[in-house]
Protein backbone atom coordinates (compact mmCIF):
# COMPACT_ATOMS: atom_id res chain seq x y z
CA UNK A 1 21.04 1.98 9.28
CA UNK A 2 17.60 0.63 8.45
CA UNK A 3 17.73 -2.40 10.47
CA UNK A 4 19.96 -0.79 13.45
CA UNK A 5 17.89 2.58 13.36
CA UNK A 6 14.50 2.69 12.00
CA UNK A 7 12.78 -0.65 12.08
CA UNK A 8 13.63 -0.90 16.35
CA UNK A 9 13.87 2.52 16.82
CA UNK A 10 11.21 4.39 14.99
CA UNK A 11 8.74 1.75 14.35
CA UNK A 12 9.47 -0.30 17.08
CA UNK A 13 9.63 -4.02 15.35
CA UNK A 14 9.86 -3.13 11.62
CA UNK A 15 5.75 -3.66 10.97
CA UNK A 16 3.94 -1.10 14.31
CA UNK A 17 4.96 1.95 12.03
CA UNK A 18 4.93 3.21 15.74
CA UNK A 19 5.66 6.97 15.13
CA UNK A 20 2.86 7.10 12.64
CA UNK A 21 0.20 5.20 14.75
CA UNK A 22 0.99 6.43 18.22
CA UNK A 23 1.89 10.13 17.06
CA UNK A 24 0.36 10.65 13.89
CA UNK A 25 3.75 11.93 12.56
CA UNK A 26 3.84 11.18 8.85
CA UNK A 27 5.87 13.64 7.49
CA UNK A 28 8.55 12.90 10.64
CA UNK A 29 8.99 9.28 9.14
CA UNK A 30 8.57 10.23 5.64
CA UNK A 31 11.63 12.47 6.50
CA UNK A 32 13.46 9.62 8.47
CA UNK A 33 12.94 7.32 5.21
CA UNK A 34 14.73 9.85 2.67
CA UNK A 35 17.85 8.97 4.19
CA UNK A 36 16.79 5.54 2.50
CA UNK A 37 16.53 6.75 -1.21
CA UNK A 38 18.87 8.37 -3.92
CA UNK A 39 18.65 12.09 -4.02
CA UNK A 40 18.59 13.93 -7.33
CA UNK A 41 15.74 11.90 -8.83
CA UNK A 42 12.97 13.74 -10.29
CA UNK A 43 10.90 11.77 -8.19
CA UNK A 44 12.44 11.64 -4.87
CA UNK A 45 10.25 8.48 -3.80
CA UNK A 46 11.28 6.42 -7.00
CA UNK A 47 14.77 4.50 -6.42
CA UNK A 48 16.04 3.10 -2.79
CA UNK A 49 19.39 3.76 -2.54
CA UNK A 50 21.67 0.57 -3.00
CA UNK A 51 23.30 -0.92 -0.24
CA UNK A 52 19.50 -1.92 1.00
CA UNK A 53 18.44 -5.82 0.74
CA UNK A 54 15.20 -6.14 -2.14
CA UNK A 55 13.18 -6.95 0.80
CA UNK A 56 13.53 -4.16 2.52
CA UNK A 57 13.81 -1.78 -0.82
CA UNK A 58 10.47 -2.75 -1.24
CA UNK A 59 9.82 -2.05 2.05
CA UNK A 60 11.05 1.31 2.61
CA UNK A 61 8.92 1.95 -0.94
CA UNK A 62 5.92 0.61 0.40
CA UNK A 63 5.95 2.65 3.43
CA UNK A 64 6.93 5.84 1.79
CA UNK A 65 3.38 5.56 -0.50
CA UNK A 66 1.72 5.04 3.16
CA UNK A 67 3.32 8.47 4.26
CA UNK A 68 2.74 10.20 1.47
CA UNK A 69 -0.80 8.76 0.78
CA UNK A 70 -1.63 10.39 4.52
CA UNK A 71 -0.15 13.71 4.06
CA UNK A 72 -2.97 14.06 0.96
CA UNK A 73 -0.77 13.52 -1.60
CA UNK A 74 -1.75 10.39 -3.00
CA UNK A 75 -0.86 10.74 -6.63
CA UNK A 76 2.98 10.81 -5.06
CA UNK A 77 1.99 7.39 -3.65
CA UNK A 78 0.92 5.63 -6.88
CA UNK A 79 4.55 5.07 -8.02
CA UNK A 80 6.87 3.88 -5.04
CA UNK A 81 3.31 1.79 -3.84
CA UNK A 82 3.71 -0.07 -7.82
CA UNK A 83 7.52 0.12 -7.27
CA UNK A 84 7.35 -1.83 -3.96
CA UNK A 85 4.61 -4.00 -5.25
CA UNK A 86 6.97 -5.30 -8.64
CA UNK A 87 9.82 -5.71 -6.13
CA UNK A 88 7.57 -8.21 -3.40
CA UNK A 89 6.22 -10.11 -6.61
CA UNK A 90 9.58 -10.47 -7.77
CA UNK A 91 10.60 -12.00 -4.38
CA UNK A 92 7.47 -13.94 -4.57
CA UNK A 93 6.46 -12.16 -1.12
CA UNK A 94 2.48 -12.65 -1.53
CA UNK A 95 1.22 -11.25 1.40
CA UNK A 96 3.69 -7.81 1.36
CA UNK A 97 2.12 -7.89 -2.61
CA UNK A 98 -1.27 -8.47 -1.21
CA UNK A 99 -0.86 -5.48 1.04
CA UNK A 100 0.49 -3.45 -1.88
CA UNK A 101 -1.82 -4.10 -4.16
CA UNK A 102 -4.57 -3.51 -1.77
CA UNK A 103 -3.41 -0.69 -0.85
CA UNK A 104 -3.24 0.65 -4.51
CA UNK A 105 -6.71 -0.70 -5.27
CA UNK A 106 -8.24 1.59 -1.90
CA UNK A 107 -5.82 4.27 -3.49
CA UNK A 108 -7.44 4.18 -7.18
CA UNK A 109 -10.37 4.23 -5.70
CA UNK A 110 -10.00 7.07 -4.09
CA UNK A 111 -8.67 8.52 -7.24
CA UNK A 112 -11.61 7.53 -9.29
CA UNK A 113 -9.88 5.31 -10.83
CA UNK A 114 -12.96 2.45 -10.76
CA UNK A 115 -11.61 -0.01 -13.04
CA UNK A 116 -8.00 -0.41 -12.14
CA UNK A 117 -9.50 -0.55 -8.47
CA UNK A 118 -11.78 -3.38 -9.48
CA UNK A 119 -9.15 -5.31 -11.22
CA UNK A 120 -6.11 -4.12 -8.06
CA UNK A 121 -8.80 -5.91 -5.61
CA UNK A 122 -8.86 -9.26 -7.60
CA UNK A 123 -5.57 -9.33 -7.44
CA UNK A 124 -5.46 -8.77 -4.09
CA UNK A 125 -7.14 -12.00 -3.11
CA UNK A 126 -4.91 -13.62 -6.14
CA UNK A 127 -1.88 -12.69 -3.91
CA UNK A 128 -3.01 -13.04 -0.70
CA UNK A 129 -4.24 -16.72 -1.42
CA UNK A 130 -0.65 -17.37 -2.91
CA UNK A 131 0.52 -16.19 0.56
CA UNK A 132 -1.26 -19.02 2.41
CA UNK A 133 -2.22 -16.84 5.45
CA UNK A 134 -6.36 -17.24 5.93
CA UNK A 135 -6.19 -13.72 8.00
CA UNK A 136 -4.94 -11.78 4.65
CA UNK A 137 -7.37 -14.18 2.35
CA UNK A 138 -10.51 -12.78 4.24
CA UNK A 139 -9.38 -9.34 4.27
CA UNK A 140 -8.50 -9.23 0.33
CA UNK A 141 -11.77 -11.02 0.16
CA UNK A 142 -13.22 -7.84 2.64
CA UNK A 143 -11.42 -5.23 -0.03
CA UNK A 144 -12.82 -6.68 -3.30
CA UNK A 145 -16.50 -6.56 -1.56
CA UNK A 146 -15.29 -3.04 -0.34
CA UNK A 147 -14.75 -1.80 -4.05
CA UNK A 148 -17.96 -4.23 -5.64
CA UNK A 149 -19.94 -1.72 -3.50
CA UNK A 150 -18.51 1.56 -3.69
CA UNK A 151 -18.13 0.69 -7.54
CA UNK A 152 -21.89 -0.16 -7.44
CA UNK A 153 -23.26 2.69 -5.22
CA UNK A 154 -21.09 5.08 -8.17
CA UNK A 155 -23.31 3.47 -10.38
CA UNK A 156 -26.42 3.54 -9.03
CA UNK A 157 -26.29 7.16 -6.97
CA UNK A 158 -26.90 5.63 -3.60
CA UNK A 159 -25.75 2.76 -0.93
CA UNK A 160 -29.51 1.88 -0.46
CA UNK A 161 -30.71 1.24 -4.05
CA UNK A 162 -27.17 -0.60 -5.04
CA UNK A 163 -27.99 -2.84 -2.26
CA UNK A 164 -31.88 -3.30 -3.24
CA UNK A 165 -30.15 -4.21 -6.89
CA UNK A 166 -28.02 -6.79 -5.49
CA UNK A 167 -30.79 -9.44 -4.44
């Protein structure tokens, strides 16, 4: 159903995510992706249901923290986002892990979580130089320097004097 259905059907190739991009509509995939996890958890977002291949477990995880992370409720997010991030390390999928971890770094940022950001977005360039691909190098690279200064500006109550700090 995942393969046949939602990758060509709803997001149009299996990386567009073209219902969320061209329509905005979040919750309308986050609904098309329960059909994709077990029902009865106490987290609903936690455990892909079985006949699914551990690529695309992590997958349907990873995208699931995306929705859930754009409907403002990004504490929802943290755990199928590390769930999907465990699963593309264990498959030794660098650049999905990249993207995960990323993700979770911009996430715990968000959260004001500062240090777990910091450290998420060294691994994020970690992963993404595993991966081999220079276009996800320069962008963990980009969210690292993205955190550096938010962490920074936190610290020193504006953008202007954490950059006059920095030469």
């Amino acid at each position: 159903m995942l393969v046949e259905v939602y990758y060509p059907r709803i997001q149009r190739n299996g990386r567009t995510n073209y219902l969320c991009t061209k329509f905005g509509a979040f919750g309308a995939d986050l609904s098309a992706l329960a059909h994709f996890f077990k029902h009865g958890d106490s987290e609903p977002w936690q455990t892909p249901v079985a006949g699914l291949e551990n690529n695309d477990k992590a997958r349907v995880l990873s995208v699931a923290a995306f929705d859930l992370r754009a409907l403002g409720r990004p504490q929802e997010s943290i755990q199928p986002l590390q769930a999907s991030l465990a699963r593309s390390i264990e498959l030794k999928n660098w650049i999905d892990a990249a993207i995960d971890i990323s993700n979770l770094s911009e996430l715990q940022l968000t959260l004001g979580d500062l240090g777990s950001a910091l450290k998420a977005a060294q691994q994020t360039v970690d992963f993404a130089g595993q991966g081999g691909n220079v276009f996800w190098q320069v962008l963990a690279r980009a969210t690292l320097a993205d955190n550096q200064i938010y962490i920074i500006t936190v610290i020193h109550g504006s953008r202007d004097l954490a950059f006059s700090n920095m030469k």
